[in-house]
N, C-alpha and C. Protein backbone atom coordinates (compact mmCIF):
# COMPACT_ATOMS: atom_id res chain seq x y z
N UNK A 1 5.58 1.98 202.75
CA UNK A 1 6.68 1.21 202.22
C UNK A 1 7.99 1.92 202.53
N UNK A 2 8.98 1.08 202.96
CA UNK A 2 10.30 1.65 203.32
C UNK A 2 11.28 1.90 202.51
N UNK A 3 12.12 2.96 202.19
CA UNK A 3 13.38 2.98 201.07
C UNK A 3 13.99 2.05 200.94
N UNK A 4 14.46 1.78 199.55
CA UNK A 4 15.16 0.17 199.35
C UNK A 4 16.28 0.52 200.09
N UNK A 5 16.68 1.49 200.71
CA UNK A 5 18.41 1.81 200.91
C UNK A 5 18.29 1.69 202.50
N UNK A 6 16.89 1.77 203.13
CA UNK A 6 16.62 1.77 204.53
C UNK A 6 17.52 1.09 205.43
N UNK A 7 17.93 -0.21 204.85
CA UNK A 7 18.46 -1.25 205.90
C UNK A 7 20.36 -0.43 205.78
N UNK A 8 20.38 -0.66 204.61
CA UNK A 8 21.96 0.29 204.42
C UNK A 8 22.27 1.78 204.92
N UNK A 9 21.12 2.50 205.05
CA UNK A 9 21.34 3.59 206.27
C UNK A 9 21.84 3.81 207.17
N UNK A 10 20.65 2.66 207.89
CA UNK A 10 20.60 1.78 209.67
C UNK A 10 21.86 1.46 209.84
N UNK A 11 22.27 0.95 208.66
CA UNK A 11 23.60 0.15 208.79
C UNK A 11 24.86 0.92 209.26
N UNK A 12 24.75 2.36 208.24
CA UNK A 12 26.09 2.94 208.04
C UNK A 12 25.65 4.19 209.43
N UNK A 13 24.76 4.03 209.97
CA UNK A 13 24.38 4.84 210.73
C UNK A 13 24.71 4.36 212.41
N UNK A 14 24.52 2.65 212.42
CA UNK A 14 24.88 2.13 213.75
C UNK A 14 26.44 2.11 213.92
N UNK A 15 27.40 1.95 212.76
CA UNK A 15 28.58 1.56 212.45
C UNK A 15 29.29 3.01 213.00
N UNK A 16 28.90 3.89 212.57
CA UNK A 16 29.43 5.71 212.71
C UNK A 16 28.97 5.71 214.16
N UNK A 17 28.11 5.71 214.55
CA UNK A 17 27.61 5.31 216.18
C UNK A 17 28.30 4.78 216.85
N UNK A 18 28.88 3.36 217.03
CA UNK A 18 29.51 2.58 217.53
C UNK A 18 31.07 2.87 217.20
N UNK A 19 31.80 3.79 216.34
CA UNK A 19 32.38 4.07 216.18
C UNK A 19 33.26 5.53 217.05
N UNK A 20 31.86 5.95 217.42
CA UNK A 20 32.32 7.42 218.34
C UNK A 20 32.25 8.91 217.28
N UNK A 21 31.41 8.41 216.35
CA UNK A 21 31.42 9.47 215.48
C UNK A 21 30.24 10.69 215.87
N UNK A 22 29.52 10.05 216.63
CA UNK A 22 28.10 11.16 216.96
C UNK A 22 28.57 11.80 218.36
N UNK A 23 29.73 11.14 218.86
CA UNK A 23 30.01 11.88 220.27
C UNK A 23 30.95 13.17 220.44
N UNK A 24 30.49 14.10 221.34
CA UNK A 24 31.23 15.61 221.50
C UNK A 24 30.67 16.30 220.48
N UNK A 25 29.27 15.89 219.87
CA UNK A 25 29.17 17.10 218.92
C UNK A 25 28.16 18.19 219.19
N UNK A 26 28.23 19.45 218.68
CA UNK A 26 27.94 21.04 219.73
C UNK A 26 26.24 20.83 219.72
N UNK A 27 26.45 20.98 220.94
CA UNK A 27 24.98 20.76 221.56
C UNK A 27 24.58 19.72 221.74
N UNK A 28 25.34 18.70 221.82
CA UNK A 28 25.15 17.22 222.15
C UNK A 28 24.44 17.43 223.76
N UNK A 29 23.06 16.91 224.53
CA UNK A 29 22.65 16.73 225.59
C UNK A 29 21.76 17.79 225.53
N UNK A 30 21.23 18.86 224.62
CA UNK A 30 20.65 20.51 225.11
C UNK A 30 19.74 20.12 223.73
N UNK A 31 18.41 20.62 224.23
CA UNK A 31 17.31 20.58 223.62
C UNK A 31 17.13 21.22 222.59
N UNK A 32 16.56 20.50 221.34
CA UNK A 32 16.69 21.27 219.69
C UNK A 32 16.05 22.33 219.84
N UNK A 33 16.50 23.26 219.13
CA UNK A 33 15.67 24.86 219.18
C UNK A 33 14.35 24.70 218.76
N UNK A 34 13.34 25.61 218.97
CA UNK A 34 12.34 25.54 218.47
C UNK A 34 12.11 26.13 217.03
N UNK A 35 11.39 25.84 216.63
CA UNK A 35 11.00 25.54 214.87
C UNK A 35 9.64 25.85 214.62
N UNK A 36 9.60 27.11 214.02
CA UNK A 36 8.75 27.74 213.84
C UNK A 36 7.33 26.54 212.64
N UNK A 37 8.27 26.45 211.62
CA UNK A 37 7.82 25.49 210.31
C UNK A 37 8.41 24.61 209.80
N UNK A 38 8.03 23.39 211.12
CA UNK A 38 8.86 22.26 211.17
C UNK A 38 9.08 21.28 209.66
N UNK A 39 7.94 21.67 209.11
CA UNK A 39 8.00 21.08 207.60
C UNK A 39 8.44 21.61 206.74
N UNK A 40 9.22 22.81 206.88
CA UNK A 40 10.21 23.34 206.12
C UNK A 40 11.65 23.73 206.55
N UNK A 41 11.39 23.24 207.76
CA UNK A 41 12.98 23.77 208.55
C UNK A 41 14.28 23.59 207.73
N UNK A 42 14.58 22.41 207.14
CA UNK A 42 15.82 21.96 206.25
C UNK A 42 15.45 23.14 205.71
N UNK A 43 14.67 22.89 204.79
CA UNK A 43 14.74 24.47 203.51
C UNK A 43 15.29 26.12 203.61
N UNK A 44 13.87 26.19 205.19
CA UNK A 44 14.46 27.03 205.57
C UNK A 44 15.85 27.75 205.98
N UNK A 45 16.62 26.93 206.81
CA UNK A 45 17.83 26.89 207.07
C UNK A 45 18.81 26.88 205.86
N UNK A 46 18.31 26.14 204.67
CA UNK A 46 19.55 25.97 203.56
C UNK A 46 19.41 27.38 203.23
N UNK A 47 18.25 28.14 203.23
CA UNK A 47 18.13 29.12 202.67
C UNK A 47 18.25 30.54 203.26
N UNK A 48 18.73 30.45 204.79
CA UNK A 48 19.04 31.34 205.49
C UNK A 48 20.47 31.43 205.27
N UNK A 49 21.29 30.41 205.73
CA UNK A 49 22.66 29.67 205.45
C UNK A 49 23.20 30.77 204.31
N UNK A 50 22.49 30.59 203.04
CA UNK A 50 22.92 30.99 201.83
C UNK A 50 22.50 32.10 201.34
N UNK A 51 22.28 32.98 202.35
CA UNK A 51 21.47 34.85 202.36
C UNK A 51 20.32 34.98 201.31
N UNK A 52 19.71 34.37 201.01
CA UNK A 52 18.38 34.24 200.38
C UNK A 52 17.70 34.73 201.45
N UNK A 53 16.74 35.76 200.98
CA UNK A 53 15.76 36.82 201.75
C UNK A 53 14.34 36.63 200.97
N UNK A 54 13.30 36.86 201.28
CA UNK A 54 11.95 36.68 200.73
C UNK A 54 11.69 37.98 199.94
N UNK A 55 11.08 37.51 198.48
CA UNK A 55 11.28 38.40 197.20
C UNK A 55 10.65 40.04 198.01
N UNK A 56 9.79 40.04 198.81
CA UNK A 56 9.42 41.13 198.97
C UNK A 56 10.97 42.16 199.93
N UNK A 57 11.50 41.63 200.15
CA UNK A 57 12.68 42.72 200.96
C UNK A 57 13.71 42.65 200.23
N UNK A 58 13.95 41.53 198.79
CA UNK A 58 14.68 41.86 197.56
C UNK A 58 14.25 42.92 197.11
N UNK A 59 12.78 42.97 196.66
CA UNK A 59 12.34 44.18 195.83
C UNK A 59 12.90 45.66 196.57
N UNK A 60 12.45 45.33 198.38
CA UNK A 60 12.56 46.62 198.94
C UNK A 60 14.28 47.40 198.81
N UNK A 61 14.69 46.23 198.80
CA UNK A 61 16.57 46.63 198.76
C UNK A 61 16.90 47.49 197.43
N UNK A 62 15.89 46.61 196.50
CA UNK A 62 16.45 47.38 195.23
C UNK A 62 15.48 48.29 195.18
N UNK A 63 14.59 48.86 195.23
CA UNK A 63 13.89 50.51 195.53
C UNK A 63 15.09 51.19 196.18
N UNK A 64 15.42 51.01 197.65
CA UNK A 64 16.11 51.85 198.40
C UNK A 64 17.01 52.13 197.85
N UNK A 65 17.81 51.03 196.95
CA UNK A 65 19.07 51.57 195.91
C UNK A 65 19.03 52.60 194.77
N UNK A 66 17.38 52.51 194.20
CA UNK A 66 17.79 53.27 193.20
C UNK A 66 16.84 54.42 194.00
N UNK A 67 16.39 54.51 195.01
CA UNK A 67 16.20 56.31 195.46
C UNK A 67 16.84 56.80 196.08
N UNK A 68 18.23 56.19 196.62
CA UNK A 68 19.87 56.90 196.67
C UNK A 68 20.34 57.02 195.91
N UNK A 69 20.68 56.11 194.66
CA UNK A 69 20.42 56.55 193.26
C UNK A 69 20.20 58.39 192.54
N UNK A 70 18.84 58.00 192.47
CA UNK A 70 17.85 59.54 192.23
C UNK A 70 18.55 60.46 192.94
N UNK A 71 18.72 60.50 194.52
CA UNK A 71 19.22 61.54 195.12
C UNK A 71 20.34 61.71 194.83
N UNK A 72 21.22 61.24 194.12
CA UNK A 72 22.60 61.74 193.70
C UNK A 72 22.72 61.98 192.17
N UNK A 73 21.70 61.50 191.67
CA UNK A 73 21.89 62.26 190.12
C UNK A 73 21.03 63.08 189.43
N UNK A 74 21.72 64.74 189.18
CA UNK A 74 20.91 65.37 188.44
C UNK A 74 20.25 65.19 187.10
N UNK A 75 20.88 64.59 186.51
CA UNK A 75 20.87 64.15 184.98
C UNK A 75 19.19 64.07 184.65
N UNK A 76 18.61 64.97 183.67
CA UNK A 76 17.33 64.65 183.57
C UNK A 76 17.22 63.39 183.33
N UNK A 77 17.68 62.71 182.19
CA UNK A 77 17.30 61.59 181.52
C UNK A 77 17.40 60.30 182.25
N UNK A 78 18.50 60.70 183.13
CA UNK A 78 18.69 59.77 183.92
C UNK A 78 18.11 59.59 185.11
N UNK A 79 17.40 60.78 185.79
CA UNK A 79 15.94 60.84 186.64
C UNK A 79 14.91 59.98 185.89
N UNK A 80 14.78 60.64 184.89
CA UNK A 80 13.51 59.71 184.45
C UNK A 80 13.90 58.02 184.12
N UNK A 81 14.83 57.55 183.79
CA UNK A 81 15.02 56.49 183.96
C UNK A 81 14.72 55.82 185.58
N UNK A 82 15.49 56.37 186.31
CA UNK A 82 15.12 55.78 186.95
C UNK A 82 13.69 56.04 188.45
N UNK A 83 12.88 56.82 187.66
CA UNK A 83 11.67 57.02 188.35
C UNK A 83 10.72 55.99 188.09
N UNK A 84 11.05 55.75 186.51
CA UNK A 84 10.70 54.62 185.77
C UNK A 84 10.67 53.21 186.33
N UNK A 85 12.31 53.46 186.51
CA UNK A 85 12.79 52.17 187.49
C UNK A 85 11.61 51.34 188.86
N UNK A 86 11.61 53.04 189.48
CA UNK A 86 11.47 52.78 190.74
C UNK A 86 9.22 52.52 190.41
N UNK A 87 9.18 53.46 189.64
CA UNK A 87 7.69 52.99 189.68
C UNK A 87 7.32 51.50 189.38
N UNK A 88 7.87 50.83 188.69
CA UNK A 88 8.08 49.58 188.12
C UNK A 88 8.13 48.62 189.18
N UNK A 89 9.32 48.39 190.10
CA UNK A 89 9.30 48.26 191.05
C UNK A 89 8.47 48.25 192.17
N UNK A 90 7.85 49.60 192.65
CA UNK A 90 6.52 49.70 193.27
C UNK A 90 5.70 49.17 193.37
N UNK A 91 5.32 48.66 191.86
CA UNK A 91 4.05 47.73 191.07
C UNK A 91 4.42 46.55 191.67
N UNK A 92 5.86 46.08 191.29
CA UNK A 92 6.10 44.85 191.65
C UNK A 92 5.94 44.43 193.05
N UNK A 93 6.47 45.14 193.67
CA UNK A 93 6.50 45.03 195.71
C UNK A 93 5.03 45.15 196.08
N UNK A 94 4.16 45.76 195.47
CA UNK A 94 2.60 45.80 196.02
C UNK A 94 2.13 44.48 195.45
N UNK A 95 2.25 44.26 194.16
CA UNK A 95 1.67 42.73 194.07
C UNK A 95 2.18 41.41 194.88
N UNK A 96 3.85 41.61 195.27
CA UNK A 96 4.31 40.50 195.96
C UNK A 96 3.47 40.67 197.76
N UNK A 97 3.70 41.72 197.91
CA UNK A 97 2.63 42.00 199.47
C UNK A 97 1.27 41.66 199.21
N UNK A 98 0.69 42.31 198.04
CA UNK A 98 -0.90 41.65 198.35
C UNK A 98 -0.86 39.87 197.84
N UNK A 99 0.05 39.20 197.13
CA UNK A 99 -0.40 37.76 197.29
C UNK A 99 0.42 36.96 198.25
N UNK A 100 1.09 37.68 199.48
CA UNK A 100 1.01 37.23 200.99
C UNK A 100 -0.10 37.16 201.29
């Protein structure tokens, strides 16, 4: 079954067409890139677009932060905080890798 809005698409779509609105635009004539996961490509892309990274190299960013962190502070208490941190973390990044 077709969207009730289908014919009004077509419509506003031949009109922008015939209008000169689809012409000169970049990469007009040159073959679409290839697409790894064509059934997610929109997504993908919105989500590249908008620096969204996959939770496992979030986690890794924030480890690397707090063991530059560690290396600059003597503070006992504040070592152990954040060893704490970072073991926590650890846990987390091994479970996000093993349910890849």
């Amino acid at each position: 079954m077709d969207h009730p809005l289908i014919d009004l698409i077509n419509a506003r779509i031949a009109k922008a067409e015939a209008e000169g609105a689809f012409d000169n635009l970049p990469g007009a004539g040159k073959p679409l890139p290839d697409c790894d996961d064509p059934e997610n490509a929109v997504l993908n892309r919105i989500l590249k677009d908008n620096g969204a990274v996959p939770q496992a190299v979030a986690l890794s960013r924030q480890l690397s932060a707090l063991r530059e962190e560690l290396r600059e502070t003597s503070d006992r208490d504040a070592r152990r905080r954040l060893i704490q941190d970072m073991s926590l973390l650890e846990a987390r990044l091994e479970i996000e890798r093993k349910s890849r």
